[in-house]
Protein backbone atom coordinates (compact mmCIF):
# COMPACT_ATOMS: atom_id res chain seq x y z
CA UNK A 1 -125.78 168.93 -89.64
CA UNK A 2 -129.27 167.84 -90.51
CA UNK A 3 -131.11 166.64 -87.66
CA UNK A 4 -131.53 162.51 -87.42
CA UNK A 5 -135.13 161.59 -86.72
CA UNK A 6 -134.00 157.88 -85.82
CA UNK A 7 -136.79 156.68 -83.85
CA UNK A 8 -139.64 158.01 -86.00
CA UNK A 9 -138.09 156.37 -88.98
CA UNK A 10 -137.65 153.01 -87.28
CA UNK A 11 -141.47 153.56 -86.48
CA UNK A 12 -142.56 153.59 -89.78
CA UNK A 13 -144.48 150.49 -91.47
CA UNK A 14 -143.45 149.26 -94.58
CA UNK A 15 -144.78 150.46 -97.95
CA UNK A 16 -145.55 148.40 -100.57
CA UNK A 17 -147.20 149.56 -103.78
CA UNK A 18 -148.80 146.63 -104.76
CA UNK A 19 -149.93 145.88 -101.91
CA UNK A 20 -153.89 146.23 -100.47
CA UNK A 21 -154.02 149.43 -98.29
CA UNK A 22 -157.09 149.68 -97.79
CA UNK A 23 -158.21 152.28 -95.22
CA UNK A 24 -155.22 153.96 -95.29
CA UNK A 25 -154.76 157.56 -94.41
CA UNK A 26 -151.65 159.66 -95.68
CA UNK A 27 -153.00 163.03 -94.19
CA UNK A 28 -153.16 160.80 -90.42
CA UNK A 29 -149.16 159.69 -91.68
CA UNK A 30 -148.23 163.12 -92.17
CA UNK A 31 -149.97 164.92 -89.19
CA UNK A 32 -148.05 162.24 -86.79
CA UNK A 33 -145.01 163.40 -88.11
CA UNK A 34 -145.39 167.08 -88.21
CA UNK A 35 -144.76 167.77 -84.26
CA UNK A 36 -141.63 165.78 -84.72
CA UNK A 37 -140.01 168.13 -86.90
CA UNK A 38 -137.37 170.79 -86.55
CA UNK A 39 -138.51 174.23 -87.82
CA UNK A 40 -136.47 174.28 -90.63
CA UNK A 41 -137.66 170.66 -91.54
CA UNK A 42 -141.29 171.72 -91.43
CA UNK A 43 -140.79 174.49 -93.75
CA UNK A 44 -139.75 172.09 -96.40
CA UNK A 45 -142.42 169.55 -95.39
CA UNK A 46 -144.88 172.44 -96.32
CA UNK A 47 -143.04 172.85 -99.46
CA UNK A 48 -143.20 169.86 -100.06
CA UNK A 49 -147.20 169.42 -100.02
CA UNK A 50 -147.84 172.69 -101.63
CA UNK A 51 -148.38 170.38 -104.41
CA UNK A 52 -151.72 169.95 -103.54
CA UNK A 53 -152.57 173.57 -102.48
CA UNK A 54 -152.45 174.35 -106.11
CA UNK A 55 -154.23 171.90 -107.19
CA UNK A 56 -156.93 172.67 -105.00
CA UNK A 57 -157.00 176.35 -106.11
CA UNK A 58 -157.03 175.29 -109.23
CA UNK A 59 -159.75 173.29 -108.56
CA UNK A 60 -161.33 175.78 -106.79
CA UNK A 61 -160.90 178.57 -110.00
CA UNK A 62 -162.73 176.15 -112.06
CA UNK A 63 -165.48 175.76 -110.12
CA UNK A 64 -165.31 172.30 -109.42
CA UNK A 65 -165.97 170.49 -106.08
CA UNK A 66 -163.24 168.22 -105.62
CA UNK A 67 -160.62 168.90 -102.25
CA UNK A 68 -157.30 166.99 -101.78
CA UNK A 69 -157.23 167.07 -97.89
CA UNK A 70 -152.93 166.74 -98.34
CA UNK A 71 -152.77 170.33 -99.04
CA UNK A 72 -151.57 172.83 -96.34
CA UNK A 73 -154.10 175.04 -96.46
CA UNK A 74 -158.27 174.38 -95.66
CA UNK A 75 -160.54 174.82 -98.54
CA UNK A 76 -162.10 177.84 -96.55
CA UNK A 77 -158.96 179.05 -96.64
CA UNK A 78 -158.80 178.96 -100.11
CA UNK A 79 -162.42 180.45 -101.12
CA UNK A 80 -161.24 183.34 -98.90
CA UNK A 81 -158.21 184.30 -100.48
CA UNK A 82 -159.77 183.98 -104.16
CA UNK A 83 -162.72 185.88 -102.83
CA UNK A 84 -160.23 188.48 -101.60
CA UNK A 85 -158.22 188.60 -104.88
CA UNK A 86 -161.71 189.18 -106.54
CA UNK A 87 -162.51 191.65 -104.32
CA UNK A 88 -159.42 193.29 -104.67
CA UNK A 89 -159.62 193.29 -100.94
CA UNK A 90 -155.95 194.88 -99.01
CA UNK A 91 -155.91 191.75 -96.52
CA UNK A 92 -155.50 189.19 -99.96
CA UNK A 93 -151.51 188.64 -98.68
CA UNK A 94 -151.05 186.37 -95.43
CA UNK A 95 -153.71 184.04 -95.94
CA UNK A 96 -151.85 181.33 -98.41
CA UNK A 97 -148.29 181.54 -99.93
CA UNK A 98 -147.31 185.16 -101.70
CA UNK A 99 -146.21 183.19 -104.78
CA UNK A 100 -149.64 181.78 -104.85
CA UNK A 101 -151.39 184.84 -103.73
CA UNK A 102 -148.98 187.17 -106.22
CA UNK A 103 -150.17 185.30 -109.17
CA UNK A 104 -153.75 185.17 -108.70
CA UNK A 105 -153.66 188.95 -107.87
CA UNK A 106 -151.69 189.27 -111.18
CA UNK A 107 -154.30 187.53 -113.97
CA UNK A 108 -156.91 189.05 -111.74
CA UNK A 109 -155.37 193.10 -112.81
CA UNK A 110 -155.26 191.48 -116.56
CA UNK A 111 -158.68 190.24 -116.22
CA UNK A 112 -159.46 194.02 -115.20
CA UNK A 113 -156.97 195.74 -118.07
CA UNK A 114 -154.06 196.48 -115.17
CA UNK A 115 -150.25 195.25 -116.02
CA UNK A 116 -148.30 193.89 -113.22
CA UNK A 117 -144.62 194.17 -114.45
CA UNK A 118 -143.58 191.35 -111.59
CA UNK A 119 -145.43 188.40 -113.61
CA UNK A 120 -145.67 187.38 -116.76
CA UNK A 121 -149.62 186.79 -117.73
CA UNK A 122 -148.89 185.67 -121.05
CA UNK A 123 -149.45 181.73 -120.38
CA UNK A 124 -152.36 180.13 -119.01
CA UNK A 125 -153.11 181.04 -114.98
CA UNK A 126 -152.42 177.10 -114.33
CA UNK A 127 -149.12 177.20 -116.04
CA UNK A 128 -147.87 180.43 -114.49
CA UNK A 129 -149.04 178.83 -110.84
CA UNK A 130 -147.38 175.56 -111.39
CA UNK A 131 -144.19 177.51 -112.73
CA UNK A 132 -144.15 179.37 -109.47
CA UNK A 133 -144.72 176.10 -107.45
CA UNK A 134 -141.71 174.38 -109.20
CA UNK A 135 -139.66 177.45 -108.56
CA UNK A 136 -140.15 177.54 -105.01
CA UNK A 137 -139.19 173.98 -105.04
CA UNK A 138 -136.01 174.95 -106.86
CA UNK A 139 -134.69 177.09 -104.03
CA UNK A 140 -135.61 174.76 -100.98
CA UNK A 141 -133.47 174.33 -98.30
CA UNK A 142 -134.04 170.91 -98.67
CA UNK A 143 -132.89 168.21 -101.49
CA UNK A 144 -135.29 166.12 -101.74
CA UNK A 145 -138.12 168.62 -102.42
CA UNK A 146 -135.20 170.35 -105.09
CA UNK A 147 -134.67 167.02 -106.85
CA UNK A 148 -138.10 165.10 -106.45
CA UNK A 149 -139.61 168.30 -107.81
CA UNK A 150 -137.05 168.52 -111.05
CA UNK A 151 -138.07 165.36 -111.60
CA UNK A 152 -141.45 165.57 -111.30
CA UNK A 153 -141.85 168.75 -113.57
CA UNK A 154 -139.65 166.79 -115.93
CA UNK A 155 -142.03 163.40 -115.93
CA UNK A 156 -144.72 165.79 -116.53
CA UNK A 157 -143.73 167.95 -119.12
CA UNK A 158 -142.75 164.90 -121.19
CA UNK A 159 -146.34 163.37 -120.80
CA UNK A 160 -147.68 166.62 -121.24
CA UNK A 161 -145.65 166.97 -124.57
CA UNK A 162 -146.44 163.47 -125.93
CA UNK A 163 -150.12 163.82 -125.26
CA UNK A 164 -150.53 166.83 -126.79
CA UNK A 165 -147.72 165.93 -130.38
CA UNK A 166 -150.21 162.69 -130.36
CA UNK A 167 -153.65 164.93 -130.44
CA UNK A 168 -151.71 167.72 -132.73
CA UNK A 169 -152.08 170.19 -129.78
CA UNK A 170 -149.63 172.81 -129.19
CA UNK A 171 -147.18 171.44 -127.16
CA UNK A 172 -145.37 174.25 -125.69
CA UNK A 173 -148.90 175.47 -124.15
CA UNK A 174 -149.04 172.69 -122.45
CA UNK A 175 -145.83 173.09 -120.84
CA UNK A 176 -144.16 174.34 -117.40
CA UNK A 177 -141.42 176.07 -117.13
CA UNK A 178 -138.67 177.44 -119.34
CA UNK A 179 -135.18 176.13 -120.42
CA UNK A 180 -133.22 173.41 -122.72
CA UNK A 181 -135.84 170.86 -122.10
CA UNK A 182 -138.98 172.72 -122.61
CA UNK A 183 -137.39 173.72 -125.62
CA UNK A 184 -136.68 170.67 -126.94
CA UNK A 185 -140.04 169.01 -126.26
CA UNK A 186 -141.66 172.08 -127.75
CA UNK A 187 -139.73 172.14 -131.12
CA UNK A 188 -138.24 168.61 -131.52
CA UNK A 189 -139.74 166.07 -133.93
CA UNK A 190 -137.93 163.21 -133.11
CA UNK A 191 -139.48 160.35 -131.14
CA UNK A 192 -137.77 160.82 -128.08
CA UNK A 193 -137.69 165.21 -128.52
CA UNK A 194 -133.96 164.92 -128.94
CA UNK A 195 -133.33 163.95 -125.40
CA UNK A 196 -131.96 160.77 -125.62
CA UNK A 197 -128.45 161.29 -123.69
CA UNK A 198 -130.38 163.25 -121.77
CA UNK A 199 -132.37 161.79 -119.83
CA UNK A 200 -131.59 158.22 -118.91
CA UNK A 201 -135.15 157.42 -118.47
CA UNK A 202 -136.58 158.83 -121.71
CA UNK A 203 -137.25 155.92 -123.84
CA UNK A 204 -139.22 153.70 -121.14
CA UNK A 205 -141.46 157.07 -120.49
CA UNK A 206 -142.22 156.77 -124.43
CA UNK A 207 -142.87 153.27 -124.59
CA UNK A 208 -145.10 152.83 -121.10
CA UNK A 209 -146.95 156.54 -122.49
CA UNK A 210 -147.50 154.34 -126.02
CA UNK A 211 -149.64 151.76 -123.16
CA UNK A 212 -153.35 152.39 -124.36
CA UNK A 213 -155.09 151.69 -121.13
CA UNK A 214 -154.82 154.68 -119.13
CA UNK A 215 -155.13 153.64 -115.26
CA UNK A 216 -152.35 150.86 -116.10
CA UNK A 217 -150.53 153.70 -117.90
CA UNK A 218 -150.89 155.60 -114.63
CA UNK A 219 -149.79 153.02 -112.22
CA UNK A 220 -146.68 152.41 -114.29
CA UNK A 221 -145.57 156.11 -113.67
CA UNK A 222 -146.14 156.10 -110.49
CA UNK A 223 -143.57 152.95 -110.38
CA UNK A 224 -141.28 154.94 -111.87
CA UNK A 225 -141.88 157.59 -108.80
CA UNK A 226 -141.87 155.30 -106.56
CA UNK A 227 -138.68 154.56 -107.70
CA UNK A 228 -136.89 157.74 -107.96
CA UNK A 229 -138.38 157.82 -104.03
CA UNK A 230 -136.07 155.44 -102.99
CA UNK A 231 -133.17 156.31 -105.96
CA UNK A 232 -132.92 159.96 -104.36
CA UNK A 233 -132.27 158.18 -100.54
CA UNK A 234 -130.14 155.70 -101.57
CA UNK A 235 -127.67 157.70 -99.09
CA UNK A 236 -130.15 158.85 -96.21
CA UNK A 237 -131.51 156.48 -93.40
CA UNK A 238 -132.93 158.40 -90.31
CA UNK A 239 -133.10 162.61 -91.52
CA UNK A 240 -135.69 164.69 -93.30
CA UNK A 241 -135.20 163.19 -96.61
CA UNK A 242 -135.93 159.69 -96.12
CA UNK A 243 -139.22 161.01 -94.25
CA UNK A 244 -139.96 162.53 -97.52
CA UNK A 245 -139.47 159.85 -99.54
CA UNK A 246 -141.44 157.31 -97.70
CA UNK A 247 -144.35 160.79 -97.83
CA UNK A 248 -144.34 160.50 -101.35
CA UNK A 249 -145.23 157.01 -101.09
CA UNK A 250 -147.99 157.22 -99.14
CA UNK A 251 -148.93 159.98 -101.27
CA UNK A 252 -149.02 157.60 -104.14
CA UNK A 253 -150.81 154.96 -102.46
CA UNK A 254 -153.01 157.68 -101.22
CA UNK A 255 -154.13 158.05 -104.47
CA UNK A 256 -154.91 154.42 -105.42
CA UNK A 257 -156.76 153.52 -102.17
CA UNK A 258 -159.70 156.32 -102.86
CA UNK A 259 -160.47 154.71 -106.14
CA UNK A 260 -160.90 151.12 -107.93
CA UNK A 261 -159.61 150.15 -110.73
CA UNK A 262 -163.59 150.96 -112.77
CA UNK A 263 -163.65 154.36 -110.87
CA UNK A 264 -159.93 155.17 -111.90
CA UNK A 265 -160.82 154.46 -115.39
CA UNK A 266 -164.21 156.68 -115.75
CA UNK A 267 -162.07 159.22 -114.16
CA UNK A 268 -159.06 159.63 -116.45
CA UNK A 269 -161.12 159.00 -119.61
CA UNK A 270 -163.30 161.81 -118.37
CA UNK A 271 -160.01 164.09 -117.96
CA UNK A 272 -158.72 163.14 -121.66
CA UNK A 273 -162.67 163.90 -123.02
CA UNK A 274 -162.07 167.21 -121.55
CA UNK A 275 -158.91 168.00 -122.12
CA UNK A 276 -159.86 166.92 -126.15
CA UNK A 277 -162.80 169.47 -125.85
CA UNK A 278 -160.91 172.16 -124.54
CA UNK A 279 -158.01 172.25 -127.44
CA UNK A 280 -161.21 171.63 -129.95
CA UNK A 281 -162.78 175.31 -128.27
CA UNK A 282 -159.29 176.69 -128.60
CA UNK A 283 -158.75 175.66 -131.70
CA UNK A 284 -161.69 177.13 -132.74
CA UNK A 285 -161.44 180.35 -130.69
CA UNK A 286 -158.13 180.74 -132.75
CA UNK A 287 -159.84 180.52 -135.84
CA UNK A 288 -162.18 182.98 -135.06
């Protein structure tokens, strides 16, 4: 039987999205609730935030100087093990995750004309690491990190797809993952990829992504997340999963509370500019 955290639940404060949370800390939130949990709990807590461990080595990889403090893992800890995967250094394995470790140690033999027969190297490094994050997620113990994650990869692979059909990128680089659905947003021409039926949710994705002001289009998915937060714990009241959901909220509010709405707007313009100059220098690497 999953164990019932009943007084740390009735501890928590309500979360409201909308509401002004200024000065609000979601890596405090989490650290409180850390000693609380049972060992098999924590495991999918960490699971759970590894999330933002690969975002931060991606972040890292690129060279750029940006660190989400909700990862697991310090960003020392992270400039070690790249510098050991560079180094091709035995001690690499033990300092983050082998799946994350594996596949950096994996593009890093391609980068030096080895094969490793355990990973495919054929996609981009970020797709391959996210792959292996969602995969992990897949197999939890837990099923809250197995269905918020589904969903998640999901969300995201369908604004992936209709950002890149609506700049005549490839779409199926931009994708993570295999299966039906990747599939179907990768070949499908129809307005909703064929997946009416589907997914339930598929239409009001297409219409909100259609919104052309990007920070509004961003707070209306994470509506929708917020959502599916509480839609996956319709059931659960005091165990591991509602402490997850009400995680992902102040993850989400997390987000919001570092920037304003002028700041949030300079910043996602800035990540369409370069995602637009990146397919232009593929495009034109291809053509080469």
């Amino acid at each position: 039987m999953a164990k019932q955290y009943y007084s740390l639940v009735a501890g928590l404060e309500e979360l409201i999205l909308e509401a002004d949370h200024k000065g609000f800390d979601a890596v405090a939130l989490r650290e409180e609730i850390i000693p609380e949990l049972s060992k098999g709990d924590l495991r999918a807590l960490r699971t759970f935030y590894a999330f933002y461990d690969v975002e931060n080595v991606l972040a890292a990889l690129s060279g750029k100087q940006t660190f989400n403090p909700l990862g697991n893992y310090s960003a020392e800890q992270i400039a070690d093990t790249l510098e050991a995967v560079r180094s091709s250094q035995p001690d690499a394995d033990g300092l983050l995750p082998p799946w994350i470790t594996r596949t950096l140690q994996a593009y890093h033999a391609k980068d030096e004309g080895r094969s490793d027969d355990d990973i495919d190297t054929s996609k981009k490094l970020e797709n391959t690491l996210w792959s292996a994050f969602y995969t992990q997620c897949a197999v939890s113990s837990n099923r809250f990190v197995r269905e918020w994650f589904a969903f998640d990869q999901t969300l995201r692979n369908i604004s992936a797809a209709y950002i890149a059909r609506s700049h005549k990128w490839p779409i199926a680089e931009q994708l993570v993952g295999e299966g039906d659905l990747v599939k179907a947003l990768s070949q499908s021409s129809a307005g909703d990829f064929g997946l009416r039926g589907e997914i339930d949710y598929i239409e009001s994705i297409i219409a909100l992504l259609d919104t052309p002001n990007m920070v509004e289009k961003e707070q209306r998915l994470d509506q929708i997340r917020w959502s599916k937060a509480d839609e996956l714990t319709t059931f659960d009241y005091f165990n591991l999963n509602t402490l997850l959901a009400y995680l992902a909220k102040a993850n989400i509010i997390q987000r919001w509370t570092v920037l304003d709405r002028k700041q949030g707007e300079a910043m996602l313009n800035r990540l369409l500019a370069e995602l637009s100059d990146k397919s232009i220098l593929q495009r034109a690497e291809a053509q080469q």
